[in-house]
N, C-alpha and C. Protein backbone atom coordinates (compact mmCIF):
# COMPACT_ATOMS: atom_id res chain seq x y z
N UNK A 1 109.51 129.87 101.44
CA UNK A 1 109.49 128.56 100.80
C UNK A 1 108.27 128.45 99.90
N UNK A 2 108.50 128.44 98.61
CA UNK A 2 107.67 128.16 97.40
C UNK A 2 107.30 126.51 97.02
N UNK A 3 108.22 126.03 96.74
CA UNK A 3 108.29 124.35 96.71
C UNK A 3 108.43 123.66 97.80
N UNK A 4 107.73 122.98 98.38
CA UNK A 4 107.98 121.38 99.56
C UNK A 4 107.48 120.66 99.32
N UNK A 5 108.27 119.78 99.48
CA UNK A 5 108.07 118.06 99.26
C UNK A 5 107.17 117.46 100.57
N UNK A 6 106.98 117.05 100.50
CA UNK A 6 106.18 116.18 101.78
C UNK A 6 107.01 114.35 101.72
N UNK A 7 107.44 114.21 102.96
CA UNK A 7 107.92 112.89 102.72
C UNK A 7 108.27 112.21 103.60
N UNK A 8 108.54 111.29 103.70
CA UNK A 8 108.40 110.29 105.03
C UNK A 8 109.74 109.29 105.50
N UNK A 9 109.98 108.45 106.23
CA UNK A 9 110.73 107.83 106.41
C UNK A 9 110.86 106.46 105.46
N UNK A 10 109.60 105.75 105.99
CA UNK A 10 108.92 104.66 105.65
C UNK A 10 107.41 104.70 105.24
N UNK A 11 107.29 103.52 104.20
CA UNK A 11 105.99 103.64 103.53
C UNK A 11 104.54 103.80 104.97
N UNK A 12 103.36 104.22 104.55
CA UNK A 12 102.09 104.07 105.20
C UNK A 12 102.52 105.13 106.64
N UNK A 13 103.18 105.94 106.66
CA UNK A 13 103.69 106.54 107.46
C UNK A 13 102.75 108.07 107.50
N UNK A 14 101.65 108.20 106.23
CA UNK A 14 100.79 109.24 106.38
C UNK A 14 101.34 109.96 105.28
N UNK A 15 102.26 110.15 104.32
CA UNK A 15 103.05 111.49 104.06
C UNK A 15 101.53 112.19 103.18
N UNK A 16 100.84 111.30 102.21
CA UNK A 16 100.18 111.60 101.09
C UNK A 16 98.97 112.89 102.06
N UNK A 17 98.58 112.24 103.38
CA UNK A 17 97.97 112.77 103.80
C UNK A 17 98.11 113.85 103.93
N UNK A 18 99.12 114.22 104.93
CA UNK A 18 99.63 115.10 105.06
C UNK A 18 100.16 116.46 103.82
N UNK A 19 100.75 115.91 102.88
CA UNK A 19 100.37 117.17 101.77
C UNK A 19 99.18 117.28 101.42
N UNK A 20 97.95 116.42 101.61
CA UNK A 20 96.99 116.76 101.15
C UNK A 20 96.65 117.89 101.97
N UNK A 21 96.42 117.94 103.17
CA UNK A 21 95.96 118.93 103.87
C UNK A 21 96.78 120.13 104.56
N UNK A 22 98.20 120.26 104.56
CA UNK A 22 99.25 121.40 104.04
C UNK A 22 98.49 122.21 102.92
N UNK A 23 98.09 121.62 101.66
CA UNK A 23 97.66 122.15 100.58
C UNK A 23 96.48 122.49 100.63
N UNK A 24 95.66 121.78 101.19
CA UNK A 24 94.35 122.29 101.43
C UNK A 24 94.08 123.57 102.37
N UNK A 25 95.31 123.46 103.34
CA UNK A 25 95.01 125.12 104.15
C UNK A 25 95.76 125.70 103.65
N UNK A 26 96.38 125.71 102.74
CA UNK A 26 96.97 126.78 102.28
C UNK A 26 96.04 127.44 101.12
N UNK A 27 95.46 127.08 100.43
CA UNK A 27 93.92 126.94 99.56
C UNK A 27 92.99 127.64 100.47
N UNK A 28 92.69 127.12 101.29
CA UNK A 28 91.61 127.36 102.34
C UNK A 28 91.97 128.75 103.00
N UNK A 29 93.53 129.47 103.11
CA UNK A 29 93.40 130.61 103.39
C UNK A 29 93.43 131.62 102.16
N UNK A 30 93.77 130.98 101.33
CA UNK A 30 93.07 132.40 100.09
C UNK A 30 94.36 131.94 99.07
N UNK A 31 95.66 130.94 99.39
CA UNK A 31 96.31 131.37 98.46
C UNK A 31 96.34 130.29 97.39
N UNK A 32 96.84 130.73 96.14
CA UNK A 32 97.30 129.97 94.81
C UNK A 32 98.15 128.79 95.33
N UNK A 33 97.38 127.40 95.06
CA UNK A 33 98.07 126.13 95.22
C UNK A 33 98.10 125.30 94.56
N UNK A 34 99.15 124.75 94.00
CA UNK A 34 99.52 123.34 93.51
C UNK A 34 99.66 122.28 93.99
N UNK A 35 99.17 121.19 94.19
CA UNK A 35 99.51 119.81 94.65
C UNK A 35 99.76 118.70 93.48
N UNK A 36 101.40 118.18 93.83
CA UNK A 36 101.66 117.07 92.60
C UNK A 36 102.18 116.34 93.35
N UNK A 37 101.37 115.06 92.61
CA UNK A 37 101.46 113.68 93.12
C UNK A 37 102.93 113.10 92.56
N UNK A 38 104.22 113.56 92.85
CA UNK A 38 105.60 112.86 92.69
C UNK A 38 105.68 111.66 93.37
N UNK A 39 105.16 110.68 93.65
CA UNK A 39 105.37 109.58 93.91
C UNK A 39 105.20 108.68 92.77
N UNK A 40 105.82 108.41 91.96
CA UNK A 40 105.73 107.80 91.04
C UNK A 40 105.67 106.20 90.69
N UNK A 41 105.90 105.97 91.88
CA UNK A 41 106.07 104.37 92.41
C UNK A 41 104.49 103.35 92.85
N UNK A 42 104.27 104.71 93.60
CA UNK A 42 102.89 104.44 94.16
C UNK A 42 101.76 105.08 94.41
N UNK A 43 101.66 106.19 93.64
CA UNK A 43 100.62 107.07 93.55
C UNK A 43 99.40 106.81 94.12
N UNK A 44 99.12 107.75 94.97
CA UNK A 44 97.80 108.11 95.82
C UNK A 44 96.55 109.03 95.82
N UNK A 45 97.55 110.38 95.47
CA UNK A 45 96.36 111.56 95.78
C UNK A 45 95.24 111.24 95.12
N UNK A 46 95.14 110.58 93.65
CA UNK A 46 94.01 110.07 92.81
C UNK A 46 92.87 109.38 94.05
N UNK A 47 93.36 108.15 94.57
CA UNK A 47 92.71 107.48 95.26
C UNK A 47 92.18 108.02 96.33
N UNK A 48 93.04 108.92 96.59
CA UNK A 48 92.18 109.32 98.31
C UNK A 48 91.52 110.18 97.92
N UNK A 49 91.09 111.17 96.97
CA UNK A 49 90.32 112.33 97.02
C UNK A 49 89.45 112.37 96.04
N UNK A 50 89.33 110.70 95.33
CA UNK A 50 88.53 109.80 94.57
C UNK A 50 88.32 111.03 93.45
N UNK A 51 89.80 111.45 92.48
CA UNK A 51 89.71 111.92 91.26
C UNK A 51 90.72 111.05 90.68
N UNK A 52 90.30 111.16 89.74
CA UNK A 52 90.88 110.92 88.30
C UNK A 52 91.27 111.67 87.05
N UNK A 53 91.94 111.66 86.06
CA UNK A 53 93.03 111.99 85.01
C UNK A 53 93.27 111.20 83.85
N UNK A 54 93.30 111.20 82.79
CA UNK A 54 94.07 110.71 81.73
C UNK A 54 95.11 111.23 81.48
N UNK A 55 95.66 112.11 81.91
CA UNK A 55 97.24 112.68 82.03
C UNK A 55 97.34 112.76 83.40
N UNK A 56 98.75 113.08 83.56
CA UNK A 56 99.43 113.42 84.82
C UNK A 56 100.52 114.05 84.74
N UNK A 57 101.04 113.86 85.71
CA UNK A 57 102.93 114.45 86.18
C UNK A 57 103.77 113.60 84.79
N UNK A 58 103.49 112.56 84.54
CA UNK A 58 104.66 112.02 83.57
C UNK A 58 104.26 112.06 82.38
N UNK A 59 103.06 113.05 81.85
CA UNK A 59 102.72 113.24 80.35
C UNK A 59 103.42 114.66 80.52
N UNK A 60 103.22 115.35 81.45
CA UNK A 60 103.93 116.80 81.24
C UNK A 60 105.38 117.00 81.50
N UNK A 61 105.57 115.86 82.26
CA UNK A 61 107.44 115.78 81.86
C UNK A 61 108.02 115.10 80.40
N UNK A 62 107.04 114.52 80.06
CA UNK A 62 107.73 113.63 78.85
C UNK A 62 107.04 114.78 77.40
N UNK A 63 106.37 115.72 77.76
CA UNK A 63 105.98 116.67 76.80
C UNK A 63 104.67 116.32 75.63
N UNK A 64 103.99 114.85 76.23
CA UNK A 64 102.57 114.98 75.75
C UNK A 64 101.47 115.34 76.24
N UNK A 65 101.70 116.80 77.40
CA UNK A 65 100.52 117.06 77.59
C UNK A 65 100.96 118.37 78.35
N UNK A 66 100.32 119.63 78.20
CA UNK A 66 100.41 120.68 78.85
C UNK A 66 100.31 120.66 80.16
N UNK A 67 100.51 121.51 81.00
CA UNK A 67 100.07 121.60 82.09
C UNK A 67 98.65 121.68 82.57
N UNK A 68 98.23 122.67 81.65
CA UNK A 68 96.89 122.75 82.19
C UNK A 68 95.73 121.57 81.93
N UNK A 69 96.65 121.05 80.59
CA UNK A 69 95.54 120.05 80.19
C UNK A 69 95.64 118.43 81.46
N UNK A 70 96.31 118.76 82.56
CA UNK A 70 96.49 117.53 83.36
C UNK A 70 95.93 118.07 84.56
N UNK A 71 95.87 119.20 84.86
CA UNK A 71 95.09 119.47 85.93
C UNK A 71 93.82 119.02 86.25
N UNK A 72 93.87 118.48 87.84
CA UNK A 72 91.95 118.46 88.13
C UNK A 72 92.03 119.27 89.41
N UNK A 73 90.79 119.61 89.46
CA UNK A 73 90.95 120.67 91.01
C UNK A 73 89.83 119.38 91.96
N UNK A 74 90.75 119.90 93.33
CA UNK A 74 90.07 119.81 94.83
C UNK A 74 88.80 119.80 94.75
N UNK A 75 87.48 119.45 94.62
CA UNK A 75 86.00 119.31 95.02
C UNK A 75 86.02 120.29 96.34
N UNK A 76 86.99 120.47 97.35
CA UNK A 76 86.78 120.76 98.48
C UNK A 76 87.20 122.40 98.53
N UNK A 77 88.58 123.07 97.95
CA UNK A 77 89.12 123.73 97.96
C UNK A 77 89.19 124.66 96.35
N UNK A 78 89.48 124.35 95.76
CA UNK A 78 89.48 124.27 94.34
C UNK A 78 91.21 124.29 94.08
N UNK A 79 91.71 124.01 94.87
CA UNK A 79 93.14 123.91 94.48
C UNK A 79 93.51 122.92 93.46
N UNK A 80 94.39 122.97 92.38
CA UNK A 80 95.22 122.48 91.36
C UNK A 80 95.47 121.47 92.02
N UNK A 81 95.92 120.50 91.07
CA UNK A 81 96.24 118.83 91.49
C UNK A 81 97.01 118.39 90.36
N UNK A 82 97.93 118.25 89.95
CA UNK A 82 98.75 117.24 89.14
C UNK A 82 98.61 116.29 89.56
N UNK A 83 97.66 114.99 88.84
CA UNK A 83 98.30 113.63 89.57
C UNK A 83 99.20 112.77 88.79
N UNK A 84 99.06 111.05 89.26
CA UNK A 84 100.01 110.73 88.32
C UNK A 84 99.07 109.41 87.88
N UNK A 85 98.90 110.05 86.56
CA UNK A 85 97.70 109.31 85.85
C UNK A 85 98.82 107.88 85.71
N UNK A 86 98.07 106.92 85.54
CA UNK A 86 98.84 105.54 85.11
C UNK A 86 99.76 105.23 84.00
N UNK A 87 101.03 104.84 84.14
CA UNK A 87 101.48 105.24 82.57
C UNK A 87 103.23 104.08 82.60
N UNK A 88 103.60 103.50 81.84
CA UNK A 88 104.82 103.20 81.75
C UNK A 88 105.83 103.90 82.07
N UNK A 89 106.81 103.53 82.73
CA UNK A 89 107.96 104.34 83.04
C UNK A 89 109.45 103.80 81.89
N UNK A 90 109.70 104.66 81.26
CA UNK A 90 110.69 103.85 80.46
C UNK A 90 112.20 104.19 81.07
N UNK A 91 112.29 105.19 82.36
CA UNK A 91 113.58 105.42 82.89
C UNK A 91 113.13 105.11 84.73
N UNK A 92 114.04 105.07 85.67
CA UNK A 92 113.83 104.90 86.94
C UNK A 92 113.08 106.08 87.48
N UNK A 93 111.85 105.74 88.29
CA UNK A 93 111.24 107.25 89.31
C UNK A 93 112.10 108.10 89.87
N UNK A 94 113.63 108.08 90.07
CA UNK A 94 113.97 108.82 90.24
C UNK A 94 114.79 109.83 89.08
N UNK A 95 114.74 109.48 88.20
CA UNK A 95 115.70 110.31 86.96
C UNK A 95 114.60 111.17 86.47
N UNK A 96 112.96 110.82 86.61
CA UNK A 96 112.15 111.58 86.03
C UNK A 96 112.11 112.46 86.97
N UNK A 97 111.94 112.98 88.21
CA UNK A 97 112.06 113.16 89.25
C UNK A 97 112.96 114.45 89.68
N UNK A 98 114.12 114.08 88.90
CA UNK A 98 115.95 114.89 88.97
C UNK A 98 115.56 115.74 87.57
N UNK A 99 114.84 115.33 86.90
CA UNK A 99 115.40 115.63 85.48
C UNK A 99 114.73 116.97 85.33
N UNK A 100 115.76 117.51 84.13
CA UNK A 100 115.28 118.87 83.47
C UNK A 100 114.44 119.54 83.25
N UNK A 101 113.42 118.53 83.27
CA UNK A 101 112.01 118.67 82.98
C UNK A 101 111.11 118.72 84.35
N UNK A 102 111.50 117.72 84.99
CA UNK A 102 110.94 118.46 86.90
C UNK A 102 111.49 120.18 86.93
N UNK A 103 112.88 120.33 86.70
CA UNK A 103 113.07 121.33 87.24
C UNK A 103 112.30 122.46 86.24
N UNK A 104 112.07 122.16 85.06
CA UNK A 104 111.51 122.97 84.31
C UNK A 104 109.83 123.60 85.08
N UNK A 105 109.65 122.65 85.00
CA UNK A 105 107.82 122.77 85.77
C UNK A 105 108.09 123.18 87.02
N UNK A 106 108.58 122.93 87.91
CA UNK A 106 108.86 123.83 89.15
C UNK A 106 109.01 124.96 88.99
N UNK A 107 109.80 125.27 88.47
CA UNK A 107 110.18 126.93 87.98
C UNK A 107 108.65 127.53 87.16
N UNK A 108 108.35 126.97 86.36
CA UNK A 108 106.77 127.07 85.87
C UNK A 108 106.09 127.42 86.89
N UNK A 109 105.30 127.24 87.58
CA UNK A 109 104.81 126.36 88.81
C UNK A 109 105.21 127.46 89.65
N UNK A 110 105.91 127.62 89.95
CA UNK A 110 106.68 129.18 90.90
C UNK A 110 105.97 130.74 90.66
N UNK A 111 105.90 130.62 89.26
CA UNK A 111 105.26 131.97 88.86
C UNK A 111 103.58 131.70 89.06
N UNK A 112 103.65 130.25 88.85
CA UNK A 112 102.12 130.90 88.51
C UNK A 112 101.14 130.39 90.19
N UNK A 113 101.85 129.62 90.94
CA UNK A 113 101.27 129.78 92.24
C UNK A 113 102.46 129.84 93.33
N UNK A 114 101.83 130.70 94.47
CA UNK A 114 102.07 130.94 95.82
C UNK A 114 103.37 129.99 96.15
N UNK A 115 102.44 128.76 96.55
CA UNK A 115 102.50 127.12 97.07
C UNK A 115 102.78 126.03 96.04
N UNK A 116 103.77 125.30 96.15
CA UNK A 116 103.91 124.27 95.00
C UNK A 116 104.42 122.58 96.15
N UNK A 117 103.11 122.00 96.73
CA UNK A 117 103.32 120.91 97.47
C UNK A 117 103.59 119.84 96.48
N UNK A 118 104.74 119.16 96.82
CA UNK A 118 105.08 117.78 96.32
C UNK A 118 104.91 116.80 96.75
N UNK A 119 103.97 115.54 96.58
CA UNK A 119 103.89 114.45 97.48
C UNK A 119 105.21 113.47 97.10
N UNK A 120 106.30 113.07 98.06
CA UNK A 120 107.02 112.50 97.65
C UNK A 120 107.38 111.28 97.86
N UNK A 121 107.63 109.88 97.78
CA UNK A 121 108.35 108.74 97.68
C UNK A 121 108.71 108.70 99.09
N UNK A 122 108.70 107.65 100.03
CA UNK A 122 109.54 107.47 101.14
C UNK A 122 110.72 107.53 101.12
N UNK A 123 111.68 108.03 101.82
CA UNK A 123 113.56 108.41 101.74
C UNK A 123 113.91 106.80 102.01
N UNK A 124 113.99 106.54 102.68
CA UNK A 124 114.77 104.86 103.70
C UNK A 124 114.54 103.77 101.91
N UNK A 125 113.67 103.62 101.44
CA UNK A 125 113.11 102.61 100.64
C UNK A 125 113.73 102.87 98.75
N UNK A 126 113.67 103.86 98.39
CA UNK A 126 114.07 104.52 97.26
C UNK A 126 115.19 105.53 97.35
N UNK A 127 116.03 106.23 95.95
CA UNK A 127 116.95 106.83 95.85
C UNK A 127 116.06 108.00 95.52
N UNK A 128 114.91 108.35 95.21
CA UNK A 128 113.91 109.33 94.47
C UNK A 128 114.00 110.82 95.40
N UNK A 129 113.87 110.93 96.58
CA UNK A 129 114.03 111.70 97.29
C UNK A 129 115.18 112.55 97.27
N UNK A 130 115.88 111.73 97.80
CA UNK A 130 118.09 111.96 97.57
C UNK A 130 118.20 112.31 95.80
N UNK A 131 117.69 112.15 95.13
CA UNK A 131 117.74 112.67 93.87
C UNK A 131 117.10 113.75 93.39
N UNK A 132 115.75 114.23 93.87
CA UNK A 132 115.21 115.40 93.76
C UNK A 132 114.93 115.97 94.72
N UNK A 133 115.70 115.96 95.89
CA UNK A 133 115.05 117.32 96.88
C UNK A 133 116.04 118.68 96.92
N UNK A 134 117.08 118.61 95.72
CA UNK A 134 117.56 119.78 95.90
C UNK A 134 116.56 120.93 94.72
N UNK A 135 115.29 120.09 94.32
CA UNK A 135 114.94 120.89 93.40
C UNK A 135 113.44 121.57 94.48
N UNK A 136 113.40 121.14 95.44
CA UNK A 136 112.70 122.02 96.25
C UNK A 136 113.18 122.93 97.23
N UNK A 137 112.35 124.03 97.97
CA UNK A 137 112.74 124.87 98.81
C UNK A 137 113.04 124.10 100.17
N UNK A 138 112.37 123.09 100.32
CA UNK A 138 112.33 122.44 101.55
C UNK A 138 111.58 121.34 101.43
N UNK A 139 111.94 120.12 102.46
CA UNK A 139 111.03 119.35 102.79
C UNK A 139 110.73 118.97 104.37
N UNK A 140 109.50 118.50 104.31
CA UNK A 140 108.53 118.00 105.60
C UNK A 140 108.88 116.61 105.84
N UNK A 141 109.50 116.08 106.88
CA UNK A 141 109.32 114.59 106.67
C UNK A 141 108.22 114.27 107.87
N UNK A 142 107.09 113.41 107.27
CA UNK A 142 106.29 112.85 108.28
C UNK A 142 106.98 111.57 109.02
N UNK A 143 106.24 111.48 110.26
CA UNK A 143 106.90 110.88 111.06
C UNK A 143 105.76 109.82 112.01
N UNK A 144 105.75 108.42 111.89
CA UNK A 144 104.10 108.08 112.46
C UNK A 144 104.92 107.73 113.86
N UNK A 145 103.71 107.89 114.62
CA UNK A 145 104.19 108.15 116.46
C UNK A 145 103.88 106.09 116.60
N UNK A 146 105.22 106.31 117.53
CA UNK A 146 105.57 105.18 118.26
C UNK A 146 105.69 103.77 116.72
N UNK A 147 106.05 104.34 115.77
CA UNK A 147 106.03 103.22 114.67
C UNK A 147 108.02 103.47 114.01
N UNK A 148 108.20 105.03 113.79
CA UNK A 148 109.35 104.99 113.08
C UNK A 148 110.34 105.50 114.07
N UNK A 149 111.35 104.46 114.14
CA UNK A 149 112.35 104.08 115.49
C UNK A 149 113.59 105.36 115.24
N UNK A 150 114.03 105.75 116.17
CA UNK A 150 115.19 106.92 116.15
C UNK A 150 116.16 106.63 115.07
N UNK A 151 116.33 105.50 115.02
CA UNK A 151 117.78 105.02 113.71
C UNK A 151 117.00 105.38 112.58
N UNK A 152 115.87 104.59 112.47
CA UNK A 152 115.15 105.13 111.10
C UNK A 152 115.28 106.71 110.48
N UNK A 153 115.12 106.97 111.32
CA UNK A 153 114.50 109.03 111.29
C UNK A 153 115.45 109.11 111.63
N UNK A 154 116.78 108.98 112.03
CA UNK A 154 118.40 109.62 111.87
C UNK A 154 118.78 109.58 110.12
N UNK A 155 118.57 107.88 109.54
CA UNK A 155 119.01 107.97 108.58
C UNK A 155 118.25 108.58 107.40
N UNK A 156 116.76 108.34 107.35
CA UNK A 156 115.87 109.66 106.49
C UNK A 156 116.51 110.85 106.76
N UNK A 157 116.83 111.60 108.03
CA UNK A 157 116.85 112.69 107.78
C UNK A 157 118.57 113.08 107.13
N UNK A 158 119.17 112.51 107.29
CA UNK A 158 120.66 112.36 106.81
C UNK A 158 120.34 111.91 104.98
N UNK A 159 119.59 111.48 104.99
CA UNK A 159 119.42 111.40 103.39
C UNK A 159 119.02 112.14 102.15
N UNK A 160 118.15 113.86 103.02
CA UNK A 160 117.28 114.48 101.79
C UNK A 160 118.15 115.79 102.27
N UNK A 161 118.34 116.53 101.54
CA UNK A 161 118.31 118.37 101.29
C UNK A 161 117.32 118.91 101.83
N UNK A 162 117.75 120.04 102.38
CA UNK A 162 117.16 121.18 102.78
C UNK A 162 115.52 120.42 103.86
N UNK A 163 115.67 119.59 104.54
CA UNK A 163 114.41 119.09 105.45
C UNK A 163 114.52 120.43 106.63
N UNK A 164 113.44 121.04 106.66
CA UNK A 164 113.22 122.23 107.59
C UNK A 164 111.99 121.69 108.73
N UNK A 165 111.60 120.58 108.33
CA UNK A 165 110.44 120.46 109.22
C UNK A 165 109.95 119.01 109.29
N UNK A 166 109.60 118.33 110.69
CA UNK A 166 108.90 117.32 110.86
C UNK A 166 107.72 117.28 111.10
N UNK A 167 106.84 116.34 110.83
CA UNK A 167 105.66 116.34 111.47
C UNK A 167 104.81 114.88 112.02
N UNK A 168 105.11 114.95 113.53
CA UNK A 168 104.76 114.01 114.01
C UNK A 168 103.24 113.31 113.79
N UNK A 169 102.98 112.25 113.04
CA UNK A 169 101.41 111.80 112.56
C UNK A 169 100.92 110.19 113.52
N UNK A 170 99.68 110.62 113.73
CA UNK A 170 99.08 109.84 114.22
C UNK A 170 99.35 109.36 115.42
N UNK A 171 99.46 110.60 116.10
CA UNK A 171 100.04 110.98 117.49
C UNK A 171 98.62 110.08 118.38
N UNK A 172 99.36 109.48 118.97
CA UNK A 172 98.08 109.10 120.69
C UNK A 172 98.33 110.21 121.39
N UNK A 173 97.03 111.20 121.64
CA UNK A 173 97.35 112.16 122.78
C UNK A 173 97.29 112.09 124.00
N UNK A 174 96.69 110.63 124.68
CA UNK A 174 96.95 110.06 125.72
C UNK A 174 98.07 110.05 126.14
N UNK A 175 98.28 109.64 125.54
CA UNK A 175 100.24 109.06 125.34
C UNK A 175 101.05 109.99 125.97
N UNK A 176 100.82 111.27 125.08
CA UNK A 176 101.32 112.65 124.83
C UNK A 176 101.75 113.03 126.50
N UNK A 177 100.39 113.16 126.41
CA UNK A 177 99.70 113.90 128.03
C UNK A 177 100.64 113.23 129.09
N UNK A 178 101.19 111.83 129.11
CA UNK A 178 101.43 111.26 129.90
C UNK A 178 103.03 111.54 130.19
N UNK A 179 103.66 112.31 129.06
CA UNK A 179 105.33 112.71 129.26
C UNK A 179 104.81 114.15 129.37
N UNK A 180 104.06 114.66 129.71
CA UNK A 180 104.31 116.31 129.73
C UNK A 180 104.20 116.71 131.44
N UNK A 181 104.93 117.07 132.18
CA UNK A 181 104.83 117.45 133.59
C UNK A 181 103.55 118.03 134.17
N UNK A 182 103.35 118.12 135.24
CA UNK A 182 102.04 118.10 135.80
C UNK A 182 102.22 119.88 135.27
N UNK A 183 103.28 120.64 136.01
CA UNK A 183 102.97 121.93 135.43
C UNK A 183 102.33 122.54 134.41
N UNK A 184 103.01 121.35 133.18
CA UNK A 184 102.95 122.03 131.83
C UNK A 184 101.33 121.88 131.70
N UNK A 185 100.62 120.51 132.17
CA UNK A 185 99.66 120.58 131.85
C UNK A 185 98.41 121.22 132.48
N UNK A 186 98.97 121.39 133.89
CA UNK A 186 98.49 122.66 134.73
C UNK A 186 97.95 123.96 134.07
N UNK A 187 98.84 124.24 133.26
CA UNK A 187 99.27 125.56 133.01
C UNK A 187 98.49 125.43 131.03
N UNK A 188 98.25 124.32 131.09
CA UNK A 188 97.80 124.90 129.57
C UNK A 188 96.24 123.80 129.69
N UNK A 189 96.23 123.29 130.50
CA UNK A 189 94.69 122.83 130.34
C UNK A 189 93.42 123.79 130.56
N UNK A 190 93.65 124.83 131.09
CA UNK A 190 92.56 126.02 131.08
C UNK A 190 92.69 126.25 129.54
N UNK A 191 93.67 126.53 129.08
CA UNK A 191 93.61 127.09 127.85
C UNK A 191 92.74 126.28 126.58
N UNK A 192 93.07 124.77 126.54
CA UNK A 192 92.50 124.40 125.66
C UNK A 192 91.11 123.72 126.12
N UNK A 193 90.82 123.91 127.37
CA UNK A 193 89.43 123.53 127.87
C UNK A 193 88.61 124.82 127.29
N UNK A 194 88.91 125.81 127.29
CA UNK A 194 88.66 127.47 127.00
C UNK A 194 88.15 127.38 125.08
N UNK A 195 89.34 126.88 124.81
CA UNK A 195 89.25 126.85 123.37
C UNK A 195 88.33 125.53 123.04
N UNK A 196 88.20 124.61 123.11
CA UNK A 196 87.05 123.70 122.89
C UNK A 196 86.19 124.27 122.92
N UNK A 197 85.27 125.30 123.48
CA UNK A 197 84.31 126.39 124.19
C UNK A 197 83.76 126.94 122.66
N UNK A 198 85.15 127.18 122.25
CA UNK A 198 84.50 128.26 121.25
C UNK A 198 83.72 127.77 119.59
């Protein structure tokens, strides 16, 4: 898997986070990474990793601005960042999203790194997801603990292509501890008492 989306059920559910730091260890172990801010609705990565852009994702789909000229890198990692600089939308977030021109830059984007993380739009709330996730290899849907109810996360996951993976966020490990059998935790509390150690 070259392309994944990162994406969620429901809004504040973590997703942005979560590709941020997918991308960051994937950076952090040596390889070529892209991170683009496809949320076009509500763009984040800018804010949380306090960079900024005068281009973005929708100057290089609409063809006033190269790729490279929209890039900012990670302070932390030096990984690539497409964000999504501020800008009028003159068609719906999801047609820019579907369109020829996403798929163009993906395919771009393929050759020239490893990793190509997509931060994407919540599924349940928008059509944006259901419209472009057949242009990735896969997607992640985040999932926040004890907030997004089984019906919810039946119908997200019934809504996107190719979802290979969840990831449960903002887990209580209290909580956790408290459904796992005395065995299990028998049997693995040496281990991570061991590993704290190191």
């Amino acid at each position: 898997m070259r392309v994944i989306g990162v994406s969620s059920a429901l809004a504040n559910e973590g997703k942005t986070t979560v590709a941020i730091n997918v991308g960051r260890s994937l950076a952090g172990a040596g390889h070529r990474v892209l991170l683009i801010d496809g949320d076009l609705r509500n763009p984040s990565i800018g804010s949380e990793l306090g960079l900024k852009n005068q281009t973005g994702l929708l100057d290089v789909l609409n063809g006033s601005s190269g790729l490279e000229q929209a890039l900012v890198k990670d302070p932390l990692t030096g990984m690539d960042i497409l964000l999504n600089a501020s800008g009028s939308l003159d068609l719906p977030p999801s047609e820019y999203l579907a369109s020829a021109a996403m798929n163009r830059l993906l395919d771009r984007a393929r050759n020239q790194y490893e990793y190509v993380i997509v931060d994407l739009p919540p599924i349940i709330p928008v059509v944006d997801v259901r419209a472009c996730s057949r242009l990735m290899d896969g997607v992640i849907l985040v999932i926040e603990w004890g907030v997004t109810s089984e019906f919810v996360l039946e119908r997200a996951a019934a809504g996107v292509d190719k979802l290979f993976c969840c990831v449960l966020n903002k887990a209580d490990i209290g909580s956790i501890q408290r459904y796992q059998g005395y065995e299990y935790h028998q049997s693995t509390s040496k281990y991570y008492r061991d590993y704290t150690k190191v």
